[in-house]
C-alpha atoms as a PDB file:
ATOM      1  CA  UNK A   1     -17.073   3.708 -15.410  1.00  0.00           C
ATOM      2  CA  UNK A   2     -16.842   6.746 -18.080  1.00  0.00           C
ATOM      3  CA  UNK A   3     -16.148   5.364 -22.083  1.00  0.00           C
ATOM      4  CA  UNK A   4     -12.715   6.674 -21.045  1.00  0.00           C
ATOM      5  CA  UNK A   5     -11.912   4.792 -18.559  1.00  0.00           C
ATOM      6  CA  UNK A   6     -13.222   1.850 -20.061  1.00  0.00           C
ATOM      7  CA  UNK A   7     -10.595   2.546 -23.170  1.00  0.00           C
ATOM      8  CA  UNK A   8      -7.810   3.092 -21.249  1.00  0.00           C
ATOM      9  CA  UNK A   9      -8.436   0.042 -19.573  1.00  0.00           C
ATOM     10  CA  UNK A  10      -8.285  -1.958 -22.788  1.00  0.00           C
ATOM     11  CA  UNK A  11      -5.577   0.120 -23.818  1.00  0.00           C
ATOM     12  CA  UNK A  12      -3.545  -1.361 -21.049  1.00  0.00           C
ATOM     13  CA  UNK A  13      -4.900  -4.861 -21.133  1.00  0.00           C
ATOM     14  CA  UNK A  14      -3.564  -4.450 -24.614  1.00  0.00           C
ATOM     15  CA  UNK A  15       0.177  -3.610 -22.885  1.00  0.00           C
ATOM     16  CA  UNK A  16      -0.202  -5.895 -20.603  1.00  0.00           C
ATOM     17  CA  UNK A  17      -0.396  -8.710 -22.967  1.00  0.00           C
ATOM     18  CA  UNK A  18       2.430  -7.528 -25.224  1.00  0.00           C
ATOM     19  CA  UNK A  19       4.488  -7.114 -22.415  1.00  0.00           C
ATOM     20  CA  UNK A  20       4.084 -11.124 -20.961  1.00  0.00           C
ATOM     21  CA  UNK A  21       5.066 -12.222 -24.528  1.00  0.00           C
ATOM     22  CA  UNK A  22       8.731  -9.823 -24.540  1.00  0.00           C
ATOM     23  CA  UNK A  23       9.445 -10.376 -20.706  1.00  0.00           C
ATOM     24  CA  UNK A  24      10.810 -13.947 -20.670  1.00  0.00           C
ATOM     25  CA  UNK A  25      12.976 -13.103 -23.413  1.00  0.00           C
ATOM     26  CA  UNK A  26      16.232 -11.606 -21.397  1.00  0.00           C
ATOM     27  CA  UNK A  27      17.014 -14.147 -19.297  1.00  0.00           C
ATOM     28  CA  UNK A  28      20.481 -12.930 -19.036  1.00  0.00           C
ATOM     29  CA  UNK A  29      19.850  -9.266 -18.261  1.00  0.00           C
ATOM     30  CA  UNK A  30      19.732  -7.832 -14.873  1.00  0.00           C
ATOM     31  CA  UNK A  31      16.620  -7.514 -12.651  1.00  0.00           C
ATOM     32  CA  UNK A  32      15.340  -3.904 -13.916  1.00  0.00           C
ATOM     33  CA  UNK A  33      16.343  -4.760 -17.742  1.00  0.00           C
ATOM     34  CA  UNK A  34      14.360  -7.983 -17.376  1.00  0.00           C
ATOM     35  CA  UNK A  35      11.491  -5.801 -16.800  1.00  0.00           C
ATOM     36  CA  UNK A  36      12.309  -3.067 -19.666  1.00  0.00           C
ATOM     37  CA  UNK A  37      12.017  -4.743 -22.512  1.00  0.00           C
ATOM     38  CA  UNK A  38      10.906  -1.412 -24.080  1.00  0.00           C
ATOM     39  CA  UNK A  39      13.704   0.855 -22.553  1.00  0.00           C
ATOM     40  CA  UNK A  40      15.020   2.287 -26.014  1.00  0.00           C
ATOM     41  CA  UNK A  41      11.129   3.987 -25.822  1.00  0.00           C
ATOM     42  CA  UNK A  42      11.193   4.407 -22.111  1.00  0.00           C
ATOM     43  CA  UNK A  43      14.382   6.838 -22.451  1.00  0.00           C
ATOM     44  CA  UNK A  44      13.387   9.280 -24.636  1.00  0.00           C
ATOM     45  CA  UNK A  45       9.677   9.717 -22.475  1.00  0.00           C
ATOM     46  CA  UNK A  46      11.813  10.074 -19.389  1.00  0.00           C
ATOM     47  CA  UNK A  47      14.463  12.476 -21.310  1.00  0.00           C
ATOM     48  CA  UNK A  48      11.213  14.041 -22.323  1.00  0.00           C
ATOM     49  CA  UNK A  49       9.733  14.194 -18.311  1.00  0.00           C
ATOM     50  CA  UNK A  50      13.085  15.438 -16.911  1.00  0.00           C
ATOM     51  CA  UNK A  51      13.060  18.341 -19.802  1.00  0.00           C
ATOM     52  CA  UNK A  52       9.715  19.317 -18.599  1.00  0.00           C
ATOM     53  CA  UNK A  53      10.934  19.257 -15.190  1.00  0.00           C
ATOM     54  CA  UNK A  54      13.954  21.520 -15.113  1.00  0.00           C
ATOM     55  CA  UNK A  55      12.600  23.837 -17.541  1.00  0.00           C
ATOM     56  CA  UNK A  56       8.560  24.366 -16.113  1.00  0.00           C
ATOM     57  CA  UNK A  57       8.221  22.327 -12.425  1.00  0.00           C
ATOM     58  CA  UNK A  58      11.362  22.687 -10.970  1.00  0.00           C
ATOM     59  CA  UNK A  59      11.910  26.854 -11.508  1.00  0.00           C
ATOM     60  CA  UNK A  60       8.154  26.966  -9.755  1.00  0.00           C
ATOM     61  CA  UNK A  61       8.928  24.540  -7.467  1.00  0.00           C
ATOM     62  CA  UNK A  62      12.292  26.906  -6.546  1.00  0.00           C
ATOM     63  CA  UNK A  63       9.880  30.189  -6.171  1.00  0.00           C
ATOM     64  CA  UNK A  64       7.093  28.451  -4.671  1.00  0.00           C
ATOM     65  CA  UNK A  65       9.971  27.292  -1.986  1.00  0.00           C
ATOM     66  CA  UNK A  66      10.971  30.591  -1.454  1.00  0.00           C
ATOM     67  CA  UNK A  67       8.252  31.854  -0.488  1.00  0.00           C
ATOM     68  CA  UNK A  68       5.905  29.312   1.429  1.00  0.00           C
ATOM     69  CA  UNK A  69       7.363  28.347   4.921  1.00  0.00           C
ATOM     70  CA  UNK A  70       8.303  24.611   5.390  1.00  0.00           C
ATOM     71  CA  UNK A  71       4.986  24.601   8.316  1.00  0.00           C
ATOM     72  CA  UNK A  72       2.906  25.735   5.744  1.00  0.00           C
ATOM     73  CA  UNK A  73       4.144  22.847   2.956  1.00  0.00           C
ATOM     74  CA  UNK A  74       3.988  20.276   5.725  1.00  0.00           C
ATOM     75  CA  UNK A  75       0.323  20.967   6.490  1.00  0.00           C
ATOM     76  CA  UNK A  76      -0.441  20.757   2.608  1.00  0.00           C
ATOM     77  CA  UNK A  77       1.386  17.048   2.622  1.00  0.00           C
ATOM     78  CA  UNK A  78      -0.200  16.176   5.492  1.00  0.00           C
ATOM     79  CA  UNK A  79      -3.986  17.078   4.052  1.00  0.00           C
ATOM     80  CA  UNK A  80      -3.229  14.971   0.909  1.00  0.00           C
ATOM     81  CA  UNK A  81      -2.006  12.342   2.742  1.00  0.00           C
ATOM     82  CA  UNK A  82      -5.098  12.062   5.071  1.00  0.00           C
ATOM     83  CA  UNK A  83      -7.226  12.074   1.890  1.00  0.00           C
ATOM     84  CA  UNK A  84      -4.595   8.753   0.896  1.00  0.00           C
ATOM     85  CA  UNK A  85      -5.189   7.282   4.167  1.00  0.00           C
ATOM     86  CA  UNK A  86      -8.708   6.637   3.587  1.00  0.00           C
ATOM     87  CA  UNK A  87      -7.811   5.060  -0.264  1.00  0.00           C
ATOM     88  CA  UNK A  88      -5.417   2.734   2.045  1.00  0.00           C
ATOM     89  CA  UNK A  89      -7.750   1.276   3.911  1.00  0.00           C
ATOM     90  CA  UNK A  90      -9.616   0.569   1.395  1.00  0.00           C
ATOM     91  CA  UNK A  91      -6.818  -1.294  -0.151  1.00  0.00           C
ATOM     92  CA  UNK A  92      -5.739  -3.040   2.942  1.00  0.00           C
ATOM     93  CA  UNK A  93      -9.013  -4.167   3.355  1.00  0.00           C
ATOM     94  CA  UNK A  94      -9.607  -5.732  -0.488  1.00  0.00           C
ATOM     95  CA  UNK A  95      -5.934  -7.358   0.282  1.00  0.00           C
ATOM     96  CA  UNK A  96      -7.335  -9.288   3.303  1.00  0.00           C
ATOM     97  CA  UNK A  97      -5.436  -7.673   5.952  1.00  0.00           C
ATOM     98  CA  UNK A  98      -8.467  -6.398   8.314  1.00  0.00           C
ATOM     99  CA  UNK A  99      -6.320  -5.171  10.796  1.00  0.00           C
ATOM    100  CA  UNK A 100      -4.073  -2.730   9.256  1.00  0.00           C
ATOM    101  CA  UNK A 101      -7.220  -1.258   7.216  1.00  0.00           C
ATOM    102  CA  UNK A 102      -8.732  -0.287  10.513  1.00  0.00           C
ATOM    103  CA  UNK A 103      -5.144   0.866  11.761  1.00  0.00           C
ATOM    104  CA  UNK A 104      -5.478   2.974   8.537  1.00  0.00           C
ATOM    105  CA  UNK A 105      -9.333   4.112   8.931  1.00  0.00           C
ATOM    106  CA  UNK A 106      -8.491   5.200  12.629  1.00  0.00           C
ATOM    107  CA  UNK A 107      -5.543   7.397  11.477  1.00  0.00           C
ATOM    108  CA  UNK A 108      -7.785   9.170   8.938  1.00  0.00           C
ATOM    109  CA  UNK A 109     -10.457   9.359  11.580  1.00  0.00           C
ATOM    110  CA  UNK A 110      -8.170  10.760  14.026  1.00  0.00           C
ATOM    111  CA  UNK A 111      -6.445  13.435  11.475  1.00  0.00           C
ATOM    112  CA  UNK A 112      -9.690  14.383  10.009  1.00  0.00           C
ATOM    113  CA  UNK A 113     -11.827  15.281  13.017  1.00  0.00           C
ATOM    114  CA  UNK A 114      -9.001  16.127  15.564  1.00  0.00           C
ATOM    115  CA  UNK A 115      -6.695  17.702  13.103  1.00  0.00           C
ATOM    116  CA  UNK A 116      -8.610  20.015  11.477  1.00  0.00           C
ATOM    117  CA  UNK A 117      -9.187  17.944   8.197  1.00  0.00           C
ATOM    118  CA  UNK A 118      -5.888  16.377   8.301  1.00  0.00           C
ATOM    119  CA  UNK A 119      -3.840  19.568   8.174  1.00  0.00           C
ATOM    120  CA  UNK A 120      -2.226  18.294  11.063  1.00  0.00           C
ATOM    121  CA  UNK A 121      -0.540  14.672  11.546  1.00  0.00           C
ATOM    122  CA  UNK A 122      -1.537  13.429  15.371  1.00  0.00           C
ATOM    123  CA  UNK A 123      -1.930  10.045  14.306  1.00  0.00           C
ATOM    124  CA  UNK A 124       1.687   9.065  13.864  1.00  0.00           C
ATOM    125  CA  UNK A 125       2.261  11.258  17.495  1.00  0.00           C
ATOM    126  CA  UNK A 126      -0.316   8.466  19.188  1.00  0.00           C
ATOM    127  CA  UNK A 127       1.262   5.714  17.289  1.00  0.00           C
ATOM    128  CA  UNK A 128      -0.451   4.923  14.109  1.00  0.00           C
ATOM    129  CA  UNK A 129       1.878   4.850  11.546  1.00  0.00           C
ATOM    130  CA  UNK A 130       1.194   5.516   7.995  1.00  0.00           C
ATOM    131  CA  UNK A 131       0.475   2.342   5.573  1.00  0.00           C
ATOM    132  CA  UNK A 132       0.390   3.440   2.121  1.00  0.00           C
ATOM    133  CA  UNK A 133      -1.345   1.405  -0.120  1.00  0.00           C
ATOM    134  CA  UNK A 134      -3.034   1.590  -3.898  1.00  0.00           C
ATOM    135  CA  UNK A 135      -4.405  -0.721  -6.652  1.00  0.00           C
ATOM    136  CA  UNK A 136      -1.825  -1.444  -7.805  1.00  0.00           C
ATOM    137  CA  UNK A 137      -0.448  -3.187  -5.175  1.00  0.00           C
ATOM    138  CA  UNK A 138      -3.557  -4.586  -3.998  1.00  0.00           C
ATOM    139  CA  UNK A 139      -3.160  -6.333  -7.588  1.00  0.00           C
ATOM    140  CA  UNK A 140       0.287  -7.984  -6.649  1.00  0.00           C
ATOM    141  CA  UNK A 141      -1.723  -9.269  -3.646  1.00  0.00           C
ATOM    142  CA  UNK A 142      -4.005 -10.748  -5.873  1.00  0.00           C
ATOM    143  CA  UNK A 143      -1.386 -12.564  -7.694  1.00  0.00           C
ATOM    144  CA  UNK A 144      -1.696 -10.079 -10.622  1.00  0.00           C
ATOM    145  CA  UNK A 145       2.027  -9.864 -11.881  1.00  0.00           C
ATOM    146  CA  UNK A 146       4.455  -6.629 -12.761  1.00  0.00           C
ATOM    147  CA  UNK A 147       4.343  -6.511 -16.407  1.00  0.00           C
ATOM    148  CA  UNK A 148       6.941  -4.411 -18.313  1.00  0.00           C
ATOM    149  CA  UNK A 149       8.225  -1.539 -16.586  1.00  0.00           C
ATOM    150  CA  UNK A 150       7.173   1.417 -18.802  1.00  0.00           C
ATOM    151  CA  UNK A 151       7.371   5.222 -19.082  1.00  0.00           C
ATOM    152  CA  UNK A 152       4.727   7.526 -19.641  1.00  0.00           C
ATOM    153  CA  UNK A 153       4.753  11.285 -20.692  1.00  0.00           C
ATOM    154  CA  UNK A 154       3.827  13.237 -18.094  1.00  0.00           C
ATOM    155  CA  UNK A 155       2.874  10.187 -15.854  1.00  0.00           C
ATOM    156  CA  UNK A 156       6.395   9.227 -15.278  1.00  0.00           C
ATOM    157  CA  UNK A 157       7.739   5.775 -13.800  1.00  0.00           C
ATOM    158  CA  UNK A 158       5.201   2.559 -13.816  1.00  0.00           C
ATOM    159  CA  UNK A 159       4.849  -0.865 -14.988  1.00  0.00           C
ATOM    160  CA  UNK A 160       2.023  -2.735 -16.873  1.00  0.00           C
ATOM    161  CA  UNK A 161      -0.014  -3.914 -13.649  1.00  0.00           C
ATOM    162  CA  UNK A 162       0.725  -0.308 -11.913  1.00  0.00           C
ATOM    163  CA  UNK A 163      -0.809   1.461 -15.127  1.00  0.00           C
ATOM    164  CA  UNK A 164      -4.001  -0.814 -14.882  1.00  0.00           C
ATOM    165  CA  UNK A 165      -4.530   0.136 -11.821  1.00  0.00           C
ATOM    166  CA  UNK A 166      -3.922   4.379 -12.602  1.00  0.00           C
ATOM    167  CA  UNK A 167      -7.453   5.350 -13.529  1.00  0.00           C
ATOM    168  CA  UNK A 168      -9.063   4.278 -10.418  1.00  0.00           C
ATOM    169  CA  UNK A 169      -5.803   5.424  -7.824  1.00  0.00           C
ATOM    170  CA  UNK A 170      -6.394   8.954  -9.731  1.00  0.00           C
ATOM    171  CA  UNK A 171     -10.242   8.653  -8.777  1.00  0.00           C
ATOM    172  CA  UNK A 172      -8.920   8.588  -5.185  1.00  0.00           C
ATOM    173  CA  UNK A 173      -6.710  11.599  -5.572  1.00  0.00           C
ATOM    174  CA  UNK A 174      -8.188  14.572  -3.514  1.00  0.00           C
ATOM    175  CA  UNK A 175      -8.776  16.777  -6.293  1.00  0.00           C
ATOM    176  CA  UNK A 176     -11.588  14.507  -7.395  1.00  0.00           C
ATOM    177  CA  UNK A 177     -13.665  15.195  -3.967  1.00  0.00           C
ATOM    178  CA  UNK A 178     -14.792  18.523  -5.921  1.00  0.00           C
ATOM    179  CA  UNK A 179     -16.845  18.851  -8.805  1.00  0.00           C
ATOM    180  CA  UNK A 180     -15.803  22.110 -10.343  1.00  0.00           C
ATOM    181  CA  UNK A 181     -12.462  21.605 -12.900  1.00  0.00           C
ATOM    182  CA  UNK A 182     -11.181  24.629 -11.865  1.00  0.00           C
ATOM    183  CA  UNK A 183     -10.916  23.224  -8.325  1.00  0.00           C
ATOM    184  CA  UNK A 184      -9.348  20.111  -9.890  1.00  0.00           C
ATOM    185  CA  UNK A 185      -6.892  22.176 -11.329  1.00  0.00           C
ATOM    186  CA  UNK A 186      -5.559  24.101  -8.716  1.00  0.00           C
ATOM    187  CA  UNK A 187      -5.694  21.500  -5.782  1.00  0.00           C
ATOM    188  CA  UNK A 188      -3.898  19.136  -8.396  1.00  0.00           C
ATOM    189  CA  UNK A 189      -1.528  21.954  -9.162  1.00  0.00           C
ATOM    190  CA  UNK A 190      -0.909  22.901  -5.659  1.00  0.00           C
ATOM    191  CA  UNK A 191       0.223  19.283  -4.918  1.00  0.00           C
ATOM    192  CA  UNK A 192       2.346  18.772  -7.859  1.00  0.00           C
ATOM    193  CA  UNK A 193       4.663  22.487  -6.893  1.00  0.00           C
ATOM    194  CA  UNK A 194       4.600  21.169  -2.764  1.00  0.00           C
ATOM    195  CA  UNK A 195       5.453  18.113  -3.298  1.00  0.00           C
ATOM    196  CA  UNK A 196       8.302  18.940  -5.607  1.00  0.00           C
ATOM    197  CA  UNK A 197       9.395  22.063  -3.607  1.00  0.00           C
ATOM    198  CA  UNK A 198       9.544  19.466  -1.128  1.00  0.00           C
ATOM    199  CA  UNK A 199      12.075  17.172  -3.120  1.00  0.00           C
ATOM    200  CA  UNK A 200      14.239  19.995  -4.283  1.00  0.00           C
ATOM    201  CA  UNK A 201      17.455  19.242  -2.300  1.00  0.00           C
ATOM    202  CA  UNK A 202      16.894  15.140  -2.466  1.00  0.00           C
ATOM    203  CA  UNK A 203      16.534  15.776  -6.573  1.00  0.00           C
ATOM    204  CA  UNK A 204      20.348  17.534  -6.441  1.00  0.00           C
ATOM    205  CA  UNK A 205      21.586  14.569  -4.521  1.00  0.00           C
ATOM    206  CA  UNK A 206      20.644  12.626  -6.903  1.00  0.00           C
ATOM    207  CA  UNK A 207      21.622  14.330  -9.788  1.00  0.00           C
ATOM    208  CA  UNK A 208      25.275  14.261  -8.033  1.00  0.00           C
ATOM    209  CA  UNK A 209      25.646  10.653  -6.984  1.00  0.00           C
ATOM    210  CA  UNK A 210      23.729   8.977 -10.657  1.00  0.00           C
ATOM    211  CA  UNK A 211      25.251   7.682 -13.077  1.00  0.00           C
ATOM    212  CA  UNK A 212      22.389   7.110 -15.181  1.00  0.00           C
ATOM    213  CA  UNK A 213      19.739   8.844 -13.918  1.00  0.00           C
ATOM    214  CA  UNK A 214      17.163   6.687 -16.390  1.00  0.00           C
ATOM    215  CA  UNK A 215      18.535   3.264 -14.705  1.00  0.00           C
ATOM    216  CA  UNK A 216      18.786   4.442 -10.928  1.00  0.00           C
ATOM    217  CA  UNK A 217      14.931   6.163 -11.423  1.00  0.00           C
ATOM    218  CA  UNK A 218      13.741   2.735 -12.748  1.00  0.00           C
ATOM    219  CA  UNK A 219      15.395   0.399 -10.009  1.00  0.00           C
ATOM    220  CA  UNK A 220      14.471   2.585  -7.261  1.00  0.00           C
ATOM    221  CA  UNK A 221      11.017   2.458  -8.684  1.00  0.00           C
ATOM    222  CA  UNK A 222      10.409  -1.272  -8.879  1.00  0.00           C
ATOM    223  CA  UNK A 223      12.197  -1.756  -5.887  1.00  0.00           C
ATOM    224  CA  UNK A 224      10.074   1.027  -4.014  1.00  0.00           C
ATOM    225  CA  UNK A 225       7.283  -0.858  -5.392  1.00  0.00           C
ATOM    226  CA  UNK A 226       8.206  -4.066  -4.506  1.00  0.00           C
ATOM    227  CA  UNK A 227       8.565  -5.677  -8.137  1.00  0.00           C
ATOM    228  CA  UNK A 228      11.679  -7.812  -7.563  1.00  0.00           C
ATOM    229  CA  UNK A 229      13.639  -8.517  -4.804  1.00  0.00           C
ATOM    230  CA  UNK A 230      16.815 -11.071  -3.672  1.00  0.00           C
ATOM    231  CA  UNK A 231      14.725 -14.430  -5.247  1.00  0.00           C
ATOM    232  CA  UNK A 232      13.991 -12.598  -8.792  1.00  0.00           C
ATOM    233  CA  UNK A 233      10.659 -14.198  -9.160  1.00  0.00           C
ATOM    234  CA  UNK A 234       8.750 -13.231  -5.763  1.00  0.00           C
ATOM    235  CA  UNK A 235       6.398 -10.395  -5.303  1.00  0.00           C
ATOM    236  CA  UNK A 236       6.960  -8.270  -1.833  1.00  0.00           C
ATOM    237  CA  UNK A 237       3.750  -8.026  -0.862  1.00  0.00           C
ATOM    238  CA  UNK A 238       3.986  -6.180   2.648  1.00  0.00           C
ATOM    239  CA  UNK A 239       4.634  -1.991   2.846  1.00  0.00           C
ATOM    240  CA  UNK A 240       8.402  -1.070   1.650  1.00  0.00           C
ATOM    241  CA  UNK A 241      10.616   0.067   4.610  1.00  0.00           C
ATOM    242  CA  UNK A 242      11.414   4.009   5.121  1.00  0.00           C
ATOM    243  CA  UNK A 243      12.608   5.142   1.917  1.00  0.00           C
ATOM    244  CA  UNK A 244      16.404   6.950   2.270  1.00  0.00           C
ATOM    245  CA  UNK A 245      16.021  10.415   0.953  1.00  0.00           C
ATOM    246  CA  UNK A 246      18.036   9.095  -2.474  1.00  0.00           C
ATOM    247  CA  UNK A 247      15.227   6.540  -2.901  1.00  0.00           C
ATOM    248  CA  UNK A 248      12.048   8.701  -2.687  1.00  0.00           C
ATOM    249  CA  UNK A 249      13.406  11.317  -4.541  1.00  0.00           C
ATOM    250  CA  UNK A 250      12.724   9.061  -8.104  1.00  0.00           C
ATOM    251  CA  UNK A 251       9.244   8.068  -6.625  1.00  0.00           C
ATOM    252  CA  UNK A 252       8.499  11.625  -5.373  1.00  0.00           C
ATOM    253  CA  UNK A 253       9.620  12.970  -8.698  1.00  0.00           C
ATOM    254  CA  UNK A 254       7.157  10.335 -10.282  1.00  0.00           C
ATOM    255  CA  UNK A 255       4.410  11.690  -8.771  1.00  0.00           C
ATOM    256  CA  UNK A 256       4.669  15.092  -9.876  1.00  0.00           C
ATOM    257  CA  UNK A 257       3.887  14.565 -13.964  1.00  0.00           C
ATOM    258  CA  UNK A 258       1.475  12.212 -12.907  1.00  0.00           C
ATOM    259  CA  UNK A 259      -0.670  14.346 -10.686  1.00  0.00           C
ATOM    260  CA  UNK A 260      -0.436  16.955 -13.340  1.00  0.00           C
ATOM    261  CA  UNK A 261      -1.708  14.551 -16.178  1.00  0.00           C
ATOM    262  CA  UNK A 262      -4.576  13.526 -13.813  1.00  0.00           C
ATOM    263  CA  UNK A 263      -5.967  17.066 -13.439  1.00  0.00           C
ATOM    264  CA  UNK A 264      -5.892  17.807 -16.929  1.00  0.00           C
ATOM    265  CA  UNK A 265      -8.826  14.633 -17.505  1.00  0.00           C
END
């Protein structure tokens, strides 16, 4: 582990303990503002995120769109995905559950010597559906809890346990396979504009039917990521259902200022 990495960690052992002393203290807030007990911070990073979106990702994301054909974007999602396949197993497996971590080594088996490196998706045609998995849920299987939902710059959306868990998900990311930074860079890059080229409609939906854009991100995120549900104080531990286009967009959008902070490290 670099001295980085090692900081950061403590950094966020350092959050993580702040944030179990402030949780139990809103007992009569709801679900998402019992896990943002620093939301007056958390605002002005996402203001912050969304300003960087609609005035640097989303007008590339819009010309990138324009001129890449959708067949062309879906191969470049399905190549990082493969990469995320094998990361998932690995998960599944350190979560005890053998059987969908060889479900998940067979589909990036399949995709990465019969599709041509995982441009092309004939896993899910033969069956083997896609189990996404990182740290940071393999932490919630460990009994690890959520922590205080939290806000970075350029990160975007994540919560205590989700943020101790960052540095080694990033280590997984497919830009990391190559040495050379520049490489980094523009395979990071590349996966930041597709993805969000990707979410441009699902990001004007949302934009139409939110209220608060800050409050609907944040619920969609812990709920995406399984940090409450019905009984308030049990984890979901198995994979989230099909996300409604609405949903992913926050967790899609997420992803972009993350993957972008990641390459610049």
């Amino acid at each position: 582990m670099t001295r980085a990495t090692r900081f950061l960690t403590l950094v966020l052992l350092a959050f993580a303990l702040a944030a179990c002393s402030v949780l139990p203290m809103r007992g009569n807030a709801s679900k998402g503002q019992k896990l943002d007990p620093w939301e007056t911070w958390n605002r002005k990073v996402f203001t912050f995120n969304e300003e960087l979106d609609d005035h640097v990702l989303r007008p590339v994301a819009t010309a990138y769109s324009e001129l890449v054909p959708a067949f062309v974007r879906k191969s470049i999602d399905n190549f990082m995905s493969n990469v995320g396949d094998a990361w998932s197993s690995v998960n599944l497996l350190l979560q005890g559950r053998p059987k969908q971590a060889l479900n998940q080594g067979l589909r990036f088996s399949i995709n990465t010597f019969l599709g041509l490196g995982g441009v092309l998706d004939i896993a899910t045609e033969t069956g083997l559906e896609r189990n996404s998995q990182d740290l940071g849920q393999t932490f919630g299987r460990w009994g690890f809890g959520t922590g205080a939902y939290i806000v970075w710059p350029l990160f975007g959306p994540s919560s205590v346990r989700d943020s101790l868990a960052l540095p080694w998900d990033r280590l997984a990311s497919p830009a990391w396979v190559f040495d050379d930074g520049r490489a980094k860079v523009a395979i990071t890059a590349t996966q930041i504009i597709n993805t969000r080229a990707n979410f441009l409609r699902a990001s004007d939906m949302l934009s139409d039917i939110a209220l608060d854009k800050y409050t609907f991100y944040r619920d969609a995120y812990l709920q995406r990521r399984g940090h409450f549900d019905d009984d308030e104080e049990a984890e979901v531990l198995e994979s989230s259902p099909t996300p409604t286009p609405a949903a992913s967009a926050p967790e899609a959008a997420a992803s972009y200022p993350e993957a972008a902070a990641s390459a610049a490290q």
